[in-house]
Every structure is written in structure tokens, then in C-alpha cells.
Protein backbone atom coordinates (compact mmCIF):
# COMPACT_ATOMS: atom_id res chain seq x y z
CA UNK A 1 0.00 0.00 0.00
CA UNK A 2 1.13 3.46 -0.63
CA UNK A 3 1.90 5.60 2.44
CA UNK A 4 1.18 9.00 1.74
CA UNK A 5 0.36 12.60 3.55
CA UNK A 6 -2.20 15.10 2.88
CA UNK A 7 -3.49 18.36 3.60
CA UNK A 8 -5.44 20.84 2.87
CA UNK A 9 -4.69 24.83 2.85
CA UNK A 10 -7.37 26.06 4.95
CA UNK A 11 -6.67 29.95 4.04
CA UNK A 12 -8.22 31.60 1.00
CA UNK A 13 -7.26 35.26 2.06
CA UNK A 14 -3.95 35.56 0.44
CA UNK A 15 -3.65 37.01 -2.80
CA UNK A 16 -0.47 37.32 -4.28
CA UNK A 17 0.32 33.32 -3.62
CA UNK A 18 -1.43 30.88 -1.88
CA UNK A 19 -1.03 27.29 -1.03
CA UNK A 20 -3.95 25.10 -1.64
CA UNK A 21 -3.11 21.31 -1.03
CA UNK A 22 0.11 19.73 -0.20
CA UNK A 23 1.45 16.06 0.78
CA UNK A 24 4.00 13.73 0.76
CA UNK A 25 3.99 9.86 -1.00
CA UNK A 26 6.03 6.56 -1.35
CA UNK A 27 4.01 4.73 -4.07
CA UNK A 28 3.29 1.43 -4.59
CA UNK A 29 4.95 -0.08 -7.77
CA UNK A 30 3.30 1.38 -11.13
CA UNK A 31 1.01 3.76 -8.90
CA UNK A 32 -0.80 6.21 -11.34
CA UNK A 33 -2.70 8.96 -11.11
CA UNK A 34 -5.09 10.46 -13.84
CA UNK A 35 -5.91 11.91 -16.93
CA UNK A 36 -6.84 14.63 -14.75
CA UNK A 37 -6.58 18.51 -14.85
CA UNK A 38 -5.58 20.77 -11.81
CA UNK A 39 -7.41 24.34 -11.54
CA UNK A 40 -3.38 25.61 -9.94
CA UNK A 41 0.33 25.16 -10.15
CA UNK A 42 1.10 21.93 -8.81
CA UNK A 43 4.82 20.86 -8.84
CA UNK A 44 5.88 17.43 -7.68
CA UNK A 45 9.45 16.83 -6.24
CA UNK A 46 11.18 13.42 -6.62
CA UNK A 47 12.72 12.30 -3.08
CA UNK A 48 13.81 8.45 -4.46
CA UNK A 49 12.67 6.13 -7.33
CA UNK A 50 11.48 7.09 -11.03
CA UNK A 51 8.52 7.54 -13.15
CA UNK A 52 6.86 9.09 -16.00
CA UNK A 53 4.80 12.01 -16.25
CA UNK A 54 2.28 12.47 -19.60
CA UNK A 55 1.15 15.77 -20.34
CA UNK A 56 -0.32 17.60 -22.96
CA UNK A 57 1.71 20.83 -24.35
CA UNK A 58 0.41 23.92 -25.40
CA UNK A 59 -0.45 22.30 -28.56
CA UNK A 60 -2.80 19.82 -26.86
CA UNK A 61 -0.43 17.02 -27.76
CA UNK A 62 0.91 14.71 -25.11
CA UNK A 63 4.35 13.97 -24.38
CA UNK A 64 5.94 11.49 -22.22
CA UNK A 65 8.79 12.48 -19.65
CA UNK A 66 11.47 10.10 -17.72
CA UNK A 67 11.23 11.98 -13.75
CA UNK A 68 13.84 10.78 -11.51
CA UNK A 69 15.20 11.30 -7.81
CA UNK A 70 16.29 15.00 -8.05
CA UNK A 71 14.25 16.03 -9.92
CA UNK A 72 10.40 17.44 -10.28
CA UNK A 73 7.29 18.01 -12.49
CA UNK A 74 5.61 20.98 -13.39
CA UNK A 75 1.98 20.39 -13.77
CA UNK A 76 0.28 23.49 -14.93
CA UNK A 77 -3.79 25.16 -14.64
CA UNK A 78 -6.37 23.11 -16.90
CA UNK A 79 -3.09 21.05 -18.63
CA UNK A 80 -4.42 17.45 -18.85
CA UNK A 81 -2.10 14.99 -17.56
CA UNK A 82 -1.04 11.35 -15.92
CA UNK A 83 2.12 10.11 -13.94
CA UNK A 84 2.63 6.50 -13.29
CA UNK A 85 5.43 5.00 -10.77
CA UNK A 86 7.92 2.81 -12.12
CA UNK A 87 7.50 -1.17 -11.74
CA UNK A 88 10.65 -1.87 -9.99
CA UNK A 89 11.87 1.57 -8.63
CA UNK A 90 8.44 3.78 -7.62
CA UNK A 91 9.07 7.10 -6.75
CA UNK A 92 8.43 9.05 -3.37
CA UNK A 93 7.78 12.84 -4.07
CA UNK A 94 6.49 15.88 -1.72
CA UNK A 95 3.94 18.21 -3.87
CA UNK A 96 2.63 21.68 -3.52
CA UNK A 97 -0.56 23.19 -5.20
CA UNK A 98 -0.22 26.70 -5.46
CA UNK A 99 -1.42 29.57 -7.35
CA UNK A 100 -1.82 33.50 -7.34
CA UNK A 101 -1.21 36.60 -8.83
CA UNK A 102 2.73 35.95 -8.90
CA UNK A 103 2.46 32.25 -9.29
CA UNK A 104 2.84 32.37 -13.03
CA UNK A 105 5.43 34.89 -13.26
CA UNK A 106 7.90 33.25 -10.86
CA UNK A 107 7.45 29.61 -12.83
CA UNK A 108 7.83 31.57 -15.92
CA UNK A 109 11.46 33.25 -14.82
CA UNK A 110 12.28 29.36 -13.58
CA UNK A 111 11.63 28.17 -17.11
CA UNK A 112 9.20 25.72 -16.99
CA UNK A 113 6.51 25.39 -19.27
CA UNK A 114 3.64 22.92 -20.37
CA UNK A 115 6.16 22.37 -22.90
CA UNK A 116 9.06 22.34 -20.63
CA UNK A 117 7.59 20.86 -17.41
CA UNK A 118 11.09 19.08 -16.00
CA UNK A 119 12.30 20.77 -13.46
CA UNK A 120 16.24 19.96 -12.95
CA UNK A 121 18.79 21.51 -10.41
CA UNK A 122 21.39 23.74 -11.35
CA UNK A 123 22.34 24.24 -7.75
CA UNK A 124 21.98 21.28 -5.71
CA UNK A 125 22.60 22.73 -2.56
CA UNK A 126 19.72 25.39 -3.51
CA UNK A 127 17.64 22.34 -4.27
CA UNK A 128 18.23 21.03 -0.76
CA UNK A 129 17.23 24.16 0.59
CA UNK A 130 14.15 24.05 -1.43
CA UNK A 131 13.44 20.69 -1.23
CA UNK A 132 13.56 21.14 3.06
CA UNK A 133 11.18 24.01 2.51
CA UNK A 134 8.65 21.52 0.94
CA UNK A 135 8.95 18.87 3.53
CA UNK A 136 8.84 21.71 6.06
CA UNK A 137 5.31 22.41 5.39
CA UNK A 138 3.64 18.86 4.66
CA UNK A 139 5.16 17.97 8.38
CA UNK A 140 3.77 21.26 9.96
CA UNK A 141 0.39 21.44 8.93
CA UNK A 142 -0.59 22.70 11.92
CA UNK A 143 0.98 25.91 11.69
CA UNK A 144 -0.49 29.61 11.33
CA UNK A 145 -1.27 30.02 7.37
CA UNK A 146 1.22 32.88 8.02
CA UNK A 147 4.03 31.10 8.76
CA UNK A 148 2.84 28.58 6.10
CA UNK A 149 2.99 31.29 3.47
CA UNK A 150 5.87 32.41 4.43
CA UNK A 151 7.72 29.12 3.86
CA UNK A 152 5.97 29.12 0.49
CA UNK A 153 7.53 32.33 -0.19
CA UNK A 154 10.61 30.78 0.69
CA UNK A 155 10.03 27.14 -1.27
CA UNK A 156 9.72 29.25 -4.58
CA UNK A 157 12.47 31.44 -3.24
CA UNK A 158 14.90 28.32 -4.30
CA UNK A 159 12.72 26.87 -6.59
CA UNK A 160 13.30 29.45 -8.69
CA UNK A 161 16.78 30.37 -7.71
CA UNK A 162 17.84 26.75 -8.11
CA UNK A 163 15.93 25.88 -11.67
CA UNK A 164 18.60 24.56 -14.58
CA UNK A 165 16.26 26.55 -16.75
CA UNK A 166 16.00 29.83 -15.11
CA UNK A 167 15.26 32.73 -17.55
CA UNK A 168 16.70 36.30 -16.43
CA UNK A 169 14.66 38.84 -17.10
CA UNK A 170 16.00 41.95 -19.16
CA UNK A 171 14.24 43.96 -21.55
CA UNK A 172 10.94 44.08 -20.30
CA UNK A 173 11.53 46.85 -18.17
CA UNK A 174 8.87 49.23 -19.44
CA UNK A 175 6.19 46.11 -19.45
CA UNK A 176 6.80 45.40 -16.06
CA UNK A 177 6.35 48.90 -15.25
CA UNK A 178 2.77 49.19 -17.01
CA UNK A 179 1.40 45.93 -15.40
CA UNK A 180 2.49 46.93 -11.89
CA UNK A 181 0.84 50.86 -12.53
CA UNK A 182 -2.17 48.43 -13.52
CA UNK A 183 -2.31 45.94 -10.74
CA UNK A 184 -1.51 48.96 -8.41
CA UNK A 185 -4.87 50.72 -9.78
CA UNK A 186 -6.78 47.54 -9.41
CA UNK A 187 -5.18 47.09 -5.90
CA UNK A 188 -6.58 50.89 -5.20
CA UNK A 189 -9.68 50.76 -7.18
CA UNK A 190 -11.67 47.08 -7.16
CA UNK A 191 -14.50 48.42 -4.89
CA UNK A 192 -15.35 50.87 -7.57
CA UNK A 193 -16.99 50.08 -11.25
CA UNK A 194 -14.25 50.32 -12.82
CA UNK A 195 -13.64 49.10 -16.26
CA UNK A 196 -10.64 47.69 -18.36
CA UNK A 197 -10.64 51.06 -20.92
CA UNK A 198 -9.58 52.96 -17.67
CA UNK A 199 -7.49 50.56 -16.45
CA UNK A 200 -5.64 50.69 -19.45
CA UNK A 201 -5.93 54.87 -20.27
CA UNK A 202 -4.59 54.98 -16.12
CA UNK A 203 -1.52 53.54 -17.56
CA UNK A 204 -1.05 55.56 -20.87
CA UNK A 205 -2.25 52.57 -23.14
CA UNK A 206 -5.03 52.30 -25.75
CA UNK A 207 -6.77 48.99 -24.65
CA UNK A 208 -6.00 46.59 -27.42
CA UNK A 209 -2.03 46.64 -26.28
CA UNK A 210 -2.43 46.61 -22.71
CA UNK A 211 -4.77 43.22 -22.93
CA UNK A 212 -2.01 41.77 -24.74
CA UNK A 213 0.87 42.77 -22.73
CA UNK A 214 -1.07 42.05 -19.27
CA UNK A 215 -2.16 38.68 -20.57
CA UNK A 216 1.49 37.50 -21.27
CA UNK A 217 2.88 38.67 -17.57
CA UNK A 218 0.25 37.48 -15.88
CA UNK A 219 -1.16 34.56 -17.48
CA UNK A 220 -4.95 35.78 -17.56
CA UNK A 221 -6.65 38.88 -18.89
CA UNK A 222 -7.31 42.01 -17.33
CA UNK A 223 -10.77 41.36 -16.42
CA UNK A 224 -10.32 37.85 -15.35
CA UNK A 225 -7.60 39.09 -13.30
CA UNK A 226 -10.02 42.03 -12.07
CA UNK A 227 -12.89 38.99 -11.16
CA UNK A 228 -10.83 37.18 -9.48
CA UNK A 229 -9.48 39.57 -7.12
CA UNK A 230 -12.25 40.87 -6.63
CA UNK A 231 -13.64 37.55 -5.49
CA UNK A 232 -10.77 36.84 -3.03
CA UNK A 233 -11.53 40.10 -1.75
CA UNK A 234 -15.00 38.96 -1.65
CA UNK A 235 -14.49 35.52 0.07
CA UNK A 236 -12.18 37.37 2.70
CA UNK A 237 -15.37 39.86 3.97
CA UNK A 238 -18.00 36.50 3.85
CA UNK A 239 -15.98 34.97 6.27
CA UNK A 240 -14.55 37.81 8.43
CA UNK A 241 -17.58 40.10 8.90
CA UNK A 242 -21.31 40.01 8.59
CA UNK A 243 -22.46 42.01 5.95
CA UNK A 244 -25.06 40.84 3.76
CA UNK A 245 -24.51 39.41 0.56
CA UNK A 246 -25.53 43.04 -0.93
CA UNK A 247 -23.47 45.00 0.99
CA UNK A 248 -20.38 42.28 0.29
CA UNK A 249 -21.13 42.68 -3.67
CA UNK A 250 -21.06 46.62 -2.94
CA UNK A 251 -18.04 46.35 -1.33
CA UNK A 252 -16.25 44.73 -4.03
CA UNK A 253 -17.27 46.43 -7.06
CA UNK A 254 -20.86 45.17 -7.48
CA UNK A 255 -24.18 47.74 -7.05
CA UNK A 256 -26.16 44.12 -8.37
CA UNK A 257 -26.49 41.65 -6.13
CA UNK A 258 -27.23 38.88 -8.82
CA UNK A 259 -24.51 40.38 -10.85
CA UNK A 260 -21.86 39.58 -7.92
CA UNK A 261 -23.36 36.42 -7.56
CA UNK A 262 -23.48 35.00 -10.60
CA UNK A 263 -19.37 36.23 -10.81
CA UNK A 264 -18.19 34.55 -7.36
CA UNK A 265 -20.44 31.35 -8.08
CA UNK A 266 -17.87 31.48 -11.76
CA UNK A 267 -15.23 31.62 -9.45
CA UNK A 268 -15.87 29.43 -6.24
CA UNK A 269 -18.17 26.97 -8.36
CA UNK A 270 -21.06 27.56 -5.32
CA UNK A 271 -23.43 30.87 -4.05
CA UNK A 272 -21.68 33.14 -1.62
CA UNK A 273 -24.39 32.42 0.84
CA UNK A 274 -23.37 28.84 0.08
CA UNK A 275 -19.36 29.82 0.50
CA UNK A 276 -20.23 31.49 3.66
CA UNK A 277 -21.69 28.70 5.34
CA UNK A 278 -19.39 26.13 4.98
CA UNK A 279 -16.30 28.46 6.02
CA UNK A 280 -17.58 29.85 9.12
């Protein structure tokens, strides 16, 4: 039988990165799991053993990958994919599901990819430190989500640091400058009805060219980045105060109440009344 640990992030009020679901497993001999797709990052590290990781690219075609001790796989948001243990050597691996508004950013600049998903160590005592940082949190699970975070800070701290494939950022100076004007604005401005057109004229930019550029550093558009803050911001005031579903909606953007509900039940896949209950 496989001997395995598991748990789940119980914290959804962090918004830059979050954990989600983390764990630790020895498999049994040709253990597999999926076809399956993962709504976050979720990056496996190989302890011991071997095995082989299938995933569709950004092409939608799959590829197969040898993953051994020292290494780790990459599995990325909606990317369809299976990982089998080998017969005679299974691995073990520690995982972390993780996501955010830096998530993709900081796997980008390590230089993985749905069609580079391997990660491999260029420093290996980096990697140690890294790989310590993930075992740190599966065995303290009963820590603060602060000090939880924080180690995640610090697990993708080396993960990046450490990556083979690490990309270093240079010319993108001006970008970088126009999507943090924009996620400052948003930061500012989310309780208000603002729209994308003055997102986008706040930062000097006819709309057309700031989709594209924001979509490319951050992975999503402007206004699914907009929702989804919004929503966080959302969940944080169901379970921390009492306001009314209204005044919640109001508070984050939303003068209709069906409007906001219709947008976090997108988002959290139930009603806020719904989300509310179960997280008091």
C-alpha cells in the first residue's frame, strides 16, 4: 500500500500566492494517477525512485517524460495529464498546489513550461534548501497560514533560484512597469466600477495593447484578473464580517447583487451564501 500525507490549505485570504493542497507519497509499484486537470500550479518533487509524467503541451499534444530522484514536475492550470510510478523503482515525491497573482510569473522566470515541465537543479545545494522548505510544510500542517505562506515564499524562493532553466529577465523593463501601474490601480480601485478602458488609459495605453501585454505577464486577462481579485476580496469579507450578501457585492465592485453572484459562483463553483456557510 502506498503511504502517503495530505493536507489541505485552509486559508483563502492571500492574494499574491497561496497554497492550496500539499502532501508527501512513497508509491506502490506502477502507482498512477489520472488523466486529470488541476485548476493551480502543482509541482511534484522526486525524493527516491522514477517515473513518467504524460502531459499535454500547449499544442494539446501529449508527451511522455522520464522523472527521476532530483528532480520534479511541473503540472500546470487546466493542462491534462497522468504520472505513473515505475514497476521496480516507484518514486516518493512531496507536492505543492499553489497559485496566485505571482504564481505564473515566478514559474515563468524558472523556465518551466507545459512544454518544458522538468524541473532539474542547477544548484543542488539550492535544491536542498528548497526541497527542506517543501517537507517543512507537509510535516507542519498545523501551523499559522502565516508562517505557512511564508515558507511558500521561501520554497519558490529556491525553486526558482535553483531551476537549470532559469530565464533572467531583461528587456521588459517598461512592461513590467505598465502591469504593476495596472495591478496597483486595481489594488486601489476594485470596490469601484471600474472598467478595463480605464485601467488601461490609467496607464497611458489604448486597450487593445495593454490586454495583450497584461495577458502574457500574468497569465490571464485584465478582467479575469479584475474577477478574481475581486472575489478573493470577496471571500475574505463573507468569512470575516457580517455584511449581507448586498453590501459584500457593494463592497467589491458590485451595485447588483445577482450580478456579484453569478461572478463569485464562476469563481468558487457555489453561491456566496453557500461559500459562507461552509467556512464559518
Amino acid at each position: 500500500m502506498s503511504k502517503f500525507l495530505f493536507s489541505i490549505f485552509p486559508n483563502e485570504n492571500f492574494i499574491d500566492l497561496t497554497l492550496y493542497q500539499y502532501g508527501w507519497e512513497q508509491c506502490d509499484p506502477s502507482h498512477s494517477f489520472g488523466p486529470a486537470a488541476r485548476n493551480h500550479f502543482l509541482f511534484h518533487y522526486i525524493l527516491s525512485g522514477t517515473g513518467v509524467l504524460n502531459a499535454n503541451n500547449e499544442k494539446g499534444i501529449t508527451k511522455s517524460y522520464q522523472v527521476k530522484s532530483g528532480q520534479g514536475f511541473m503540472i500546470f492550470p487546466h493542462q491534462i495529464c497522468t504520472y505513473i510510478a515505475d514497476q521496480n523503482l516507484p518514486w516518493e515525491y512531496v507536492w505543492l498546489e499553489f497559485d496566485g497573482l505571482r504564481a505564473k510569473e515566478l514559474v515563468d522566470t524558472a523556465g518551466l513550461s507545459c512544454d518544458s515541465p522538468i524541473y532539474r537543479a542547477r544548484y543542488k545545494d539550492i535544491a536542498v534548501t528548497m526541497k527542506e522548505e517543501m517537507l517543512y510544510i507537509v510535516n507542519h500542517k498545523e501551523a499559522s497560514p502565516f508562517h505557512l505562506i511564508g515558507h511558500l515564499f521561501l520554497f519558490l524562493d529556491s525553486f526558482v533560484s535553483s531551476s537549470a532553466s532559469i530565464i533572467t529577465k531583461n528587456s521588459n523593463g517598461l512592461r513590467d512597469f505598465y502591469i504593476k501601474e495596472a495591478v496597483a490601480f486595481i489594488e486601489q480601485n476594485f470596490q469601484n466600477p471600474i472598467t478595463i478602458e480605464e485601467i488601461a488609459k490609467f496607464c497611458g495605453l489604448n486597450r487593445s495593447y495593454f490586454g495583450k501585454i497584461f495577458h502574457e505577464s500574468m497569465g490571464k486577462s485584465p478582467q479575469d484578473f479584475l474577477i478574481s481579485y475581486r472575489m478573493t476580496k470577496a471571500a475574505e469579507l463573507l468569512k470575516l464580517t457580517s455584511l449581507s450578501i448586498a453590501d459584500v457585492g457593494n463592497a467589491v465592485g458590485y451595485e447588483n447583487q445577482l450580478h456579484f453572484s453569478r461572478a463569485f459562483k464562476h469563481v468558487y463553483g457555489i453561491s456566496p451564501r453557500q461559500w459562507r456557510n461552509e467556512h464559518l
